[in-house]
C-alpha atoms as a PDB file:
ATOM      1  CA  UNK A   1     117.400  76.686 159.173  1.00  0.00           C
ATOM      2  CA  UNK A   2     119.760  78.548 161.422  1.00  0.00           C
ATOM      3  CA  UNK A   3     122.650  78.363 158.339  1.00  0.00           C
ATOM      4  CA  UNK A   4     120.598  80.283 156.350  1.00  0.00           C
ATOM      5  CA  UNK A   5     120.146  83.207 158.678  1.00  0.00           C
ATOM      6  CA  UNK A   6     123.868  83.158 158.908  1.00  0.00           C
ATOM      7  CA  UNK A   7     124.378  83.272 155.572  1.00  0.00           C
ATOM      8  CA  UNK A   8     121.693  86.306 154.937  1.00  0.00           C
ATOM      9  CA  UNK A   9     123.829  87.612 157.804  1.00  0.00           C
ATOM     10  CA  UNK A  10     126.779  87.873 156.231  1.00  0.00           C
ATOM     11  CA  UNK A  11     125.483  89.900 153.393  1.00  0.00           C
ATOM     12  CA  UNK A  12     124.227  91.977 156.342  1.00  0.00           C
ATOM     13  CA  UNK A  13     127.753  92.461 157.708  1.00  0.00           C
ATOM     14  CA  UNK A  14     129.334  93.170 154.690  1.00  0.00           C
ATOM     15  CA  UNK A  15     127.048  96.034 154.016  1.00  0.00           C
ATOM     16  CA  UNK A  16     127.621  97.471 157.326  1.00  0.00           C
ATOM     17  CA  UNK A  17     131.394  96.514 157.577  1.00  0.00           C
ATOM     18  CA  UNK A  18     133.096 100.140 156.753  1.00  0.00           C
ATOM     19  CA  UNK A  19     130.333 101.590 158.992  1.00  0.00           C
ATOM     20  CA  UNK A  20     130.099 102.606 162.476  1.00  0.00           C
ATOM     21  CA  UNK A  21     127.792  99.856 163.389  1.00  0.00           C
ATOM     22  CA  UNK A  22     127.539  96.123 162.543  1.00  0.00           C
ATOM     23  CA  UNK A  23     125.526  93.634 163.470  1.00  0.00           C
ATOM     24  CA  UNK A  24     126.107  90.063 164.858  1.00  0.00           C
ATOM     25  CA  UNK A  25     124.793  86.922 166.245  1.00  0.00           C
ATOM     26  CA  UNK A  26     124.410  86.798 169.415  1.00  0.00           C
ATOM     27  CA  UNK A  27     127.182  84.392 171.260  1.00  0.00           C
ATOM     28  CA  UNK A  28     127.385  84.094 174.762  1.00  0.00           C
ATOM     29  CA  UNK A  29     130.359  86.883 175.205  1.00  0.00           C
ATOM     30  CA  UNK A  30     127.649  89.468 174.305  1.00  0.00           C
ATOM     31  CA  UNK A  31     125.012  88.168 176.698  1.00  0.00           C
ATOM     32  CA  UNK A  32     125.593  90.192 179.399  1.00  0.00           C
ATOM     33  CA  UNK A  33     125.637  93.470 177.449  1.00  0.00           C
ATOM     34  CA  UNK A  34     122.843  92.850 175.527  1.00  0.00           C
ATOM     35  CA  UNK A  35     120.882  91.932 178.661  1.00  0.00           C
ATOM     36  CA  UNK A  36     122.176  95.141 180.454  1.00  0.00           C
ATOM     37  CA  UNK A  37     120.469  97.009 177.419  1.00  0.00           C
ATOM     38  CA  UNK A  38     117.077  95.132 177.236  1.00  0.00           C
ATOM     39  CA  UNK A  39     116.769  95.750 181.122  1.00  0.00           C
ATOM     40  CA  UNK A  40     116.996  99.449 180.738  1.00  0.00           C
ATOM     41  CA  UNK A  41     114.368  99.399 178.006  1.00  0.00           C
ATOM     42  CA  UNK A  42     112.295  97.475 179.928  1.00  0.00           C
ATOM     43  CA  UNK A  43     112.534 100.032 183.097  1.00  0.00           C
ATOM     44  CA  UNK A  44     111.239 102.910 180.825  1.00  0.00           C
ATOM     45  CA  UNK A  45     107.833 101.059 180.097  1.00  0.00           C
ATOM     46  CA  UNK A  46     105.599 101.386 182.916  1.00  0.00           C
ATOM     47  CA  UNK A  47     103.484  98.096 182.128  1.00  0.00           C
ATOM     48  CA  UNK A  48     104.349  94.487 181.355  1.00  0.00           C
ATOM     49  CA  UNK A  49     102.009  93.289 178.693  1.00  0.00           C
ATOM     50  CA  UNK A  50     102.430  89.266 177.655  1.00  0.00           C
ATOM     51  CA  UNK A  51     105.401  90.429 175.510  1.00  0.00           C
ATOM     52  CA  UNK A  52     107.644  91.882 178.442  1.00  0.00           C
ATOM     53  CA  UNK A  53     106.322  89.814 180.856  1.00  0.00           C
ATOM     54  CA  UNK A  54     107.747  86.841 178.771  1.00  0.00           C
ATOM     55  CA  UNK A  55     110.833  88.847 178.170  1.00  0.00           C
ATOM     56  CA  UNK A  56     112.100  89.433 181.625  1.00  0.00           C
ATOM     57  CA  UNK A  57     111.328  85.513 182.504  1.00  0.00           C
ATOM     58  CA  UNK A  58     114.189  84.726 179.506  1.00  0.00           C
ATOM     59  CA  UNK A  59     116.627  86.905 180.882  1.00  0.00           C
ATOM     60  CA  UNK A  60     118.600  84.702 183.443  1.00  0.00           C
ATOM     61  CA  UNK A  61     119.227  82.523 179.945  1.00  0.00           C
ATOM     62  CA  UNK A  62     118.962  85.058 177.401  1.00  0.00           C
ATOM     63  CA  UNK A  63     122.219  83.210 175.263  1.00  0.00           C
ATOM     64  CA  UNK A  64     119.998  79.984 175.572  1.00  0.00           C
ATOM     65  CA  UNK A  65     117.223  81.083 174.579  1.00  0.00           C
ATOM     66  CA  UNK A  66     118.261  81.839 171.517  1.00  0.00           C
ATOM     67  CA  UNK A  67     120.099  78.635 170.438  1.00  0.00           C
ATOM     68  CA  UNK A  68     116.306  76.922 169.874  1.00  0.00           C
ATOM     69  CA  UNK A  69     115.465  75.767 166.255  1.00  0.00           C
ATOM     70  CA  UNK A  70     114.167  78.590 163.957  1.00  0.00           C
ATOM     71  CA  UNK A  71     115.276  81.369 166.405  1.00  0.00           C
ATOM     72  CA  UNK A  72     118.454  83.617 166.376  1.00  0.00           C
ATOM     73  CA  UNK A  73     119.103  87.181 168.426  1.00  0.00           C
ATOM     74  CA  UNK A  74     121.162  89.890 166.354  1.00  0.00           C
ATOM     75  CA  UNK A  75     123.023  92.516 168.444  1.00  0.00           C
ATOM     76  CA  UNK A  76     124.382  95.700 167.029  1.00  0.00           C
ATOM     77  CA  UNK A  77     127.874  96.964 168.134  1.00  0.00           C
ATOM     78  CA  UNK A  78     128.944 100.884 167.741  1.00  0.00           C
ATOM     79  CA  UNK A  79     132.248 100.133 166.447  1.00  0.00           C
ATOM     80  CA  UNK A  80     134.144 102.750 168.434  1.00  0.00           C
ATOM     81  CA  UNK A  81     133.163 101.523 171.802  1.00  0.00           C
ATOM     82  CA  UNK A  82     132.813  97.559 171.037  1.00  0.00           C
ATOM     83  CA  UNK A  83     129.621  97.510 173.043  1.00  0.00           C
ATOM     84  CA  UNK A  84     125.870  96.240 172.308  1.00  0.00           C
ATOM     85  CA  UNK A  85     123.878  98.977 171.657  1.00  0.00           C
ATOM     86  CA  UNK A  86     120.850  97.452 170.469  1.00  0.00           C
ATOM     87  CA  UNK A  87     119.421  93.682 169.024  1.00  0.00           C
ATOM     88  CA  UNK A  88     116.546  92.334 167.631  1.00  0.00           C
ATOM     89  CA  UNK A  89     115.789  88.590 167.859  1.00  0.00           C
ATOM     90  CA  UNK A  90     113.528  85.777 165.920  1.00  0.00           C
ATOM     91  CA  UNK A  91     111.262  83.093 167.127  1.00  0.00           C
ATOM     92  CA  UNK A  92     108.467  80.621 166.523  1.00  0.00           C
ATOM     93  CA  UNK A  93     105.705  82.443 166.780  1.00  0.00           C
ATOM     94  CA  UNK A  94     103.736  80.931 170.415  1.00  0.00           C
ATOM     95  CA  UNK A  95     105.806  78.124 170.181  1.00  0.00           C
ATOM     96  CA  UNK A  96     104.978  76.931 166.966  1.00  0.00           C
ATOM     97  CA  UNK A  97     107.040  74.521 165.281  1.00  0.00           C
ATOM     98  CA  UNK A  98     109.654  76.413 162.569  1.00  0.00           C
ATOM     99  CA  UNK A  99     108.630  74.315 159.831  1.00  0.00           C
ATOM    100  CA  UNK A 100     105.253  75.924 160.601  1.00  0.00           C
ATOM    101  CA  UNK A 101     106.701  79.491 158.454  1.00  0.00           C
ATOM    102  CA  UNK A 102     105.046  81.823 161.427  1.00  0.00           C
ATOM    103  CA  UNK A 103     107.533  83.815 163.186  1.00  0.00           C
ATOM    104  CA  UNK A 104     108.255  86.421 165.963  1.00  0.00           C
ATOM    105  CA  UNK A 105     110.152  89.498 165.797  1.00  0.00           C
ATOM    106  CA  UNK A 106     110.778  90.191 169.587  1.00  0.00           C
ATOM    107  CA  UNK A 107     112.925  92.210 172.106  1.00  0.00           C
ATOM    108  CA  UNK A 108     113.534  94.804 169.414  1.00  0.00           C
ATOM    109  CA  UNK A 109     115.760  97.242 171.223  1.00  0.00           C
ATOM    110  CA  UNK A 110     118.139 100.559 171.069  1.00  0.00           C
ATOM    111  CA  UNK A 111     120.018 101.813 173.904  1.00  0.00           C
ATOM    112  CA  UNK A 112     118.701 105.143 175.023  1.00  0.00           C
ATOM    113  CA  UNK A 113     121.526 106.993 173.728  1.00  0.00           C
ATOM    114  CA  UNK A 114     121.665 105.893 170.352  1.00  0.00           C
ATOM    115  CA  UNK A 115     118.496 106.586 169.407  1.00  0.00           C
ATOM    116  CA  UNK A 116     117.091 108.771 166.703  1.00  0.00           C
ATOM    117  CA  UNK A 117     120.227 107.747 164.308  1.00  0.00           C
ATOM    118  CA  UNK A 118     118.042 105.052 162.123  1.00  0.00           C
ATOM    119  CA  UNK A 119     119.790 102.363 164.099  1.00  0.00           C
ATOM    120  CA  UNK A 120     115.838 100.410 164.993  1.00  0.00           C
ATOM    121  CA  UNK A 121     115.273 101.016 161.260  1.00  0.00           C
ATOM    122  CA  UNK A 122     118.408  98.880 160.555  1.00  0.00           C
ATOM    123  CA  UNK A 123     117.592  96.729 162.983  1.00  0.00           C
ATOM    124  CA  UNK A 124     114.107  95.692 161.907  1.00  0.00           C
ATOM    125  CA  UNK A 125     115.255  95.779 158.513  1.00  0.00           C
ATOM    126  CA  UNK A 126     118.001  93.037 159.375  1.00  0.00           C
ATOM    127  CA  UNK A 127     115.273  91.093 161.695  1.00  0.00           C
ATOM    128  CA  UNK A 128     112.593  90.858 158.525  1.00  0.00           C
ATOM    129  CA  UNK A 129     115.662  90.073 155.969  1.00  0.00           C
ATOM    130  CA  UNK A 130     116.837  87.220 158.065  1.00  0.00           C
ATOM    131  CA  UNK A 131     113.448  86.134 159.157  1.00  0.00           C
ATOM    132  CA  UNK A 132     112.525  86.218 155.203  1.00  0.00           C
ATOM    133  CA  UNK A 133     116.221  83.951 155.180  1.00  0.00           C
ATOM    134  CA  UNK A 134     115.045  81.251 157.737  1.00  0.00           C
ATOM    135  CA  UNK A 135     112.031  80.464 155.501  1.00  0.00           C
ATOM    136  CA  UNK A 136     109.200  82.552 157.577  1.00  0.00           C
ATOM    137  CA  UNK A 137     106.309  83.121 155.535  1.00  0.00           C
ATOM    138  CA  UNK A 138     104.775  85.400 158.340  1.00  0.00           C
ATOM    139  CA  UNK A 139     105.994  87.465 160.970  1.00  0.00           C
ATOM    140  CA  UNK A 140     103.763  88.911 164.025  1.00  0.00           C
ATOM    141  CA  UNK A 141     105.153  92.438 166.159  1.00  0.00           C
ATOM    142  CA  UNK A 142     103.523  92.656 169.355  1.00  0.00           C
ATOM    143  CA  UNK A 143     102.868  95.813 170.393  1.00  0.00           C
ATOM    144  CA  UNK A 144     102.341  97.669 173.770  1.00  0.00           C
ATOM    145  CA  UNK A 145     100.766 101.029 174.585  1.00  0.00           C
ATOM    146  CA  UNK A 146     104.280 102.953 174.747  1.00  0.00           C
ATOM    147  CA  UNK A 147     105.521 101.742 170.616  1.00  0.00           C
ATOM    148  CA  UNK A 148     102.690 104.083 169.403  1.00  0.00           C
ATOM    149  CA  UNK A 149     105.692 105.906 167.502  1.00  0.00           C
ATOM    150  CA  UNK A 150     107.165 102.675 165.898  1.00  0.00           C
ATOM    151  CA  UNK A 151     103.882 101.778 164.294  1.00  0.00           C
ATOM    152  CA  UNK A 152     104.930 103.848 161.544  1.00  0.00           C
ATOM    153  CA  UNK A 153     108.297 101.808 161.205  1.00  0.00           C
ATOM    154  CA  UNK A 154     105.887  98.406 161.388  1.00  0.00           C
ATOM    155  CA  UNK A 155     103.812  99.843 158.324  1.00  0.00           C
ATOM    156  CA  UNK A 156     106.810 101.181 155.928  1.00  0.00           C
ATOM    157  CA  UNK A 157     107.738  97.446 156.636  1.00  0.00           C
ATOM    158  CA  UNK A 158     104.178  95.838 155.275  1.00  0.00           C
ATOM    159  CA  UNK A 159     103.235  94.804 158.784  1.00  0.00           C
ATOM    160  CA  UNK A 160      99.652  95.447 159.247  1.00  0.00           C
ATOM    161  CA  UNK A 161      97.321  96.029 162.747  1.00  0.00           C
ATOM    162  CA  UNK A 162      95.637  92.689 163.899  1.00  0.00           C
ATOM    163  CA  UNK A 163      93.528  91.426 166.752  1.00  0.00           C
ATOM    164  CA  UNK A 164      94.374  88.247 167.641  1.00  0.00           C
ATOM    165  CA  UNK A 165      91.910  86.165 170.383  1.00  0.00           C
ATOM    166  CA  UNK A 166      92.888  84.659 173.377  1.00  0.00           C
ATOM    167  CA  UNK A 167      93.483  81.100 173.834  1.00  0.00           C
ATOM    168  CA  UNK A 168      92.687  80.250 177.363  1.00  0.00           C
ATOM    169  CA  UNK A 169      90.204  82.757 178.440  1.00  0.00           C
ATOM    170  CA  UNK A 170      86.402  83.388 179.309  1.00  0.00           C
ATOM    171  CA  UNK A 171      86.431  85.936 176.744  1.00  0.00           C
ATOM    172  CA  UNK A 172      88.076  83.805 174.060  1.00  0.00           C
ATOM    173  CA  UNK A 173      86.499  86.005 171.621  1.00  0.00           C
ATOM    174  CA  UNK A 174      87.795  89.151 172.751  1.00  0.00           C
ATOM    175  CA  UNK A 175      90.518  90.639 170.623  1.00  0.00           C
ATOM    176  CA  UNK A 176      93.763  91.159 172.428  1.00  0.00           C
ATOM    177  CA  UNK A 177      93.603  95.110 172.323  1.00  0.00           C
ATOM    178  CA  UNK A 178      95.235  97.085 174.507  1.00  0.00           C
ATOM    179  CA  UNK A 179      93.054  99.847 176.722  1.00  0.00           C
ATOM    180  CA  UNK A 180      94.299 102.431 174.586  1.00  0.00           C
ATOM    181  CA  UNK A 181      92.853 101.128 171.168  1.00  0.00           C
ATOM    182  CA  UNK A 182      96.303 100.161 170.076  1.00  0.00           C
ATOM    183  CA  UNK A 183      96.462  96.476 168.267  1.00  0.00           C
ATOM    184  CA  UNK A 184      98.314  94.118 170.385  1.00  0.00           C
ATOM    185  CA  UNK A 185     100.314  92.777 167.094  1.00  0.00           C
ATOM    186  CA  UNK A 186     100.518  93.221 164.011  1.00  0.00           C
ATOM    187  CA  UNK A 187     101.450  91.147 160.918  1.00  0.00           C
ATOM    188  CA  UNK A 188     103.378  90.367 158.035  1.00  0.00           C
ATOM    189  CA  UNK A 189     102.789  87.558 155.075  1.00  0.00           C
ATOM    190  CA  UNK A 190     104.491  86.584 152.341  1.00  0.00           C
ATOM    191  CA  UNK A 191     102.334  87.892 149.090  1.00  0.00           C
ATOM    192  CA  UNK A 192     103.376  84.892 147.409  1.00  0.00           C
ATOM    193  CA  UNK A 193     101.669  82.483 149.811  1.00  0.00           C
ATOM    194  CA  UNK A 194      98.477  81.078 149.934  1.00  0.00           C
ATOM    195  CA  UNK A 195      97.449  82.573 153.368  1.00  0.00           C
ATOM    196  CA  UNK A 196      94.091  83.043 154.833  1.00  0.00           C
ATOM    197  CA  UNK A 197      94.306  86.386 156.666  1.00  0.00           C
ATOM    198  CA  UNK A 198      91.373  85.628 158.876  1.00  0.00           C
ATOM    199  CA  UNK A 199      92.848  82.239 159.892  1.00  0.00           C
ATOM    200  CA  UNK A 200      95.078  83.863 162.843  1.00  0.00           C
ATOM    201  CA  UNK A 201      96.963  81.847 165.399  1.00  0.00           C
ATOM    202  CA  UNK A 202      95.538  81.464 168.670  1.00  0.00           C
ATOM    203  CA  UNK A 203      97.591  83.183 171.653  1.00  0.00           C
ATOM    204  CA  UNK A 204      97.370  82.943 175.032  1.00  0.00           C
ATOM    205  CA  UNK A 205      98.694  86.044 177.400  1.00  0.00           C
ATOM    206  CA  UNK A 206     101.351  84.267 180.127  1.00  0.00           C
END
């Protein structure tokens, strides 16, 4: 699965070659810059939801990580300065098996600097075009109380608001929603599949 994401990739790559910034896979040369940039994102959010929570656990192995069946982190490089200025990555969604076609977009991120030039638009375009690659049928964003301005970006893309129930819980059939009324993910499926849209996967907070 991970040969296809390459290969979507290099279409990817080509596109962006005679521009500023291109994107890459992840190897473990670009670890520590991409970490550096997922930290400071991570500073400017004042809570840790299950999403950053799992996020700063993966951190120490970030590189490794990523090297799992059906998963694959793509950094973006400004050109001029050879550093990571941003990277989105792919996974099973809660651990699911690939083959299962539900995916992850996580750790979508944009160095402080460089925002407001389109470059999380390009990223989440790449993320969805190589997730589409690696055979995921559908894709889950979760959100937290500070992306109220990406939602926007998640609907252009087809992603829609869900609640999604907890697993292990007392309230199993409370809806993951934040405090703030914002959806804790939301979703994307493939029109051409056979989905049930009420059939969501179960998720436990960790």
């Amino acid at each position: 699965m991970e040969m296809l994401a390459y290969s979507k990739l290099d279409v990817i790559s080509q596109n962006c070659s005679q521009e500023r910034f291109y994107l890459s896979p992840l190897d473990k040369s670009l670890e520590a810059q991409t970490v550096e940039v997922i930290q400071n994102t991570l500073i400017q959010l004042q809570s840790v939801g299950a999403e950053l929570g799992a996020t700063k656990r993966k951190l120490s192995s970030f590189h490794e990580a990523y090297t799992k069946p059906g998963t694959i982190y793509l950094v973006l490089i400004d050109s001029l300065t050879s550093r990571v200025v941003g990277g989105v990555g792919i996974v099973p969604f809660a651990g699911l098996d690939p083959s299962e076609g539900i995916g992850e977009i996580r750790e979508l991120t944009v160095d402080n600097s460089y925002r407001r030039q389109g470059l999380g638009l390009r990223l989440l375009q790449a993320a969805f075009d190589t997730a589409v690659g690696l055979q995921y049928k559908r894709l889950y964003l979760e959100a937290t109380e500070h992306m109220v301005p990406a939602e926007a970006l998640f609907l252009r893309f087809g992603f829609r608001p869900v609640a999604i129930h907890q697993k292990n819980s007392k309230k199993r059939k409370d809806p993951l929603i934040r405090q703030t009324g914002q959806p804790a993910f939301f979703v994307w499926e493939d029109p051409s599949e056979d989905l049930r849209s009420g059939n969501e996967p179960q998720h436990s907070q960790t």
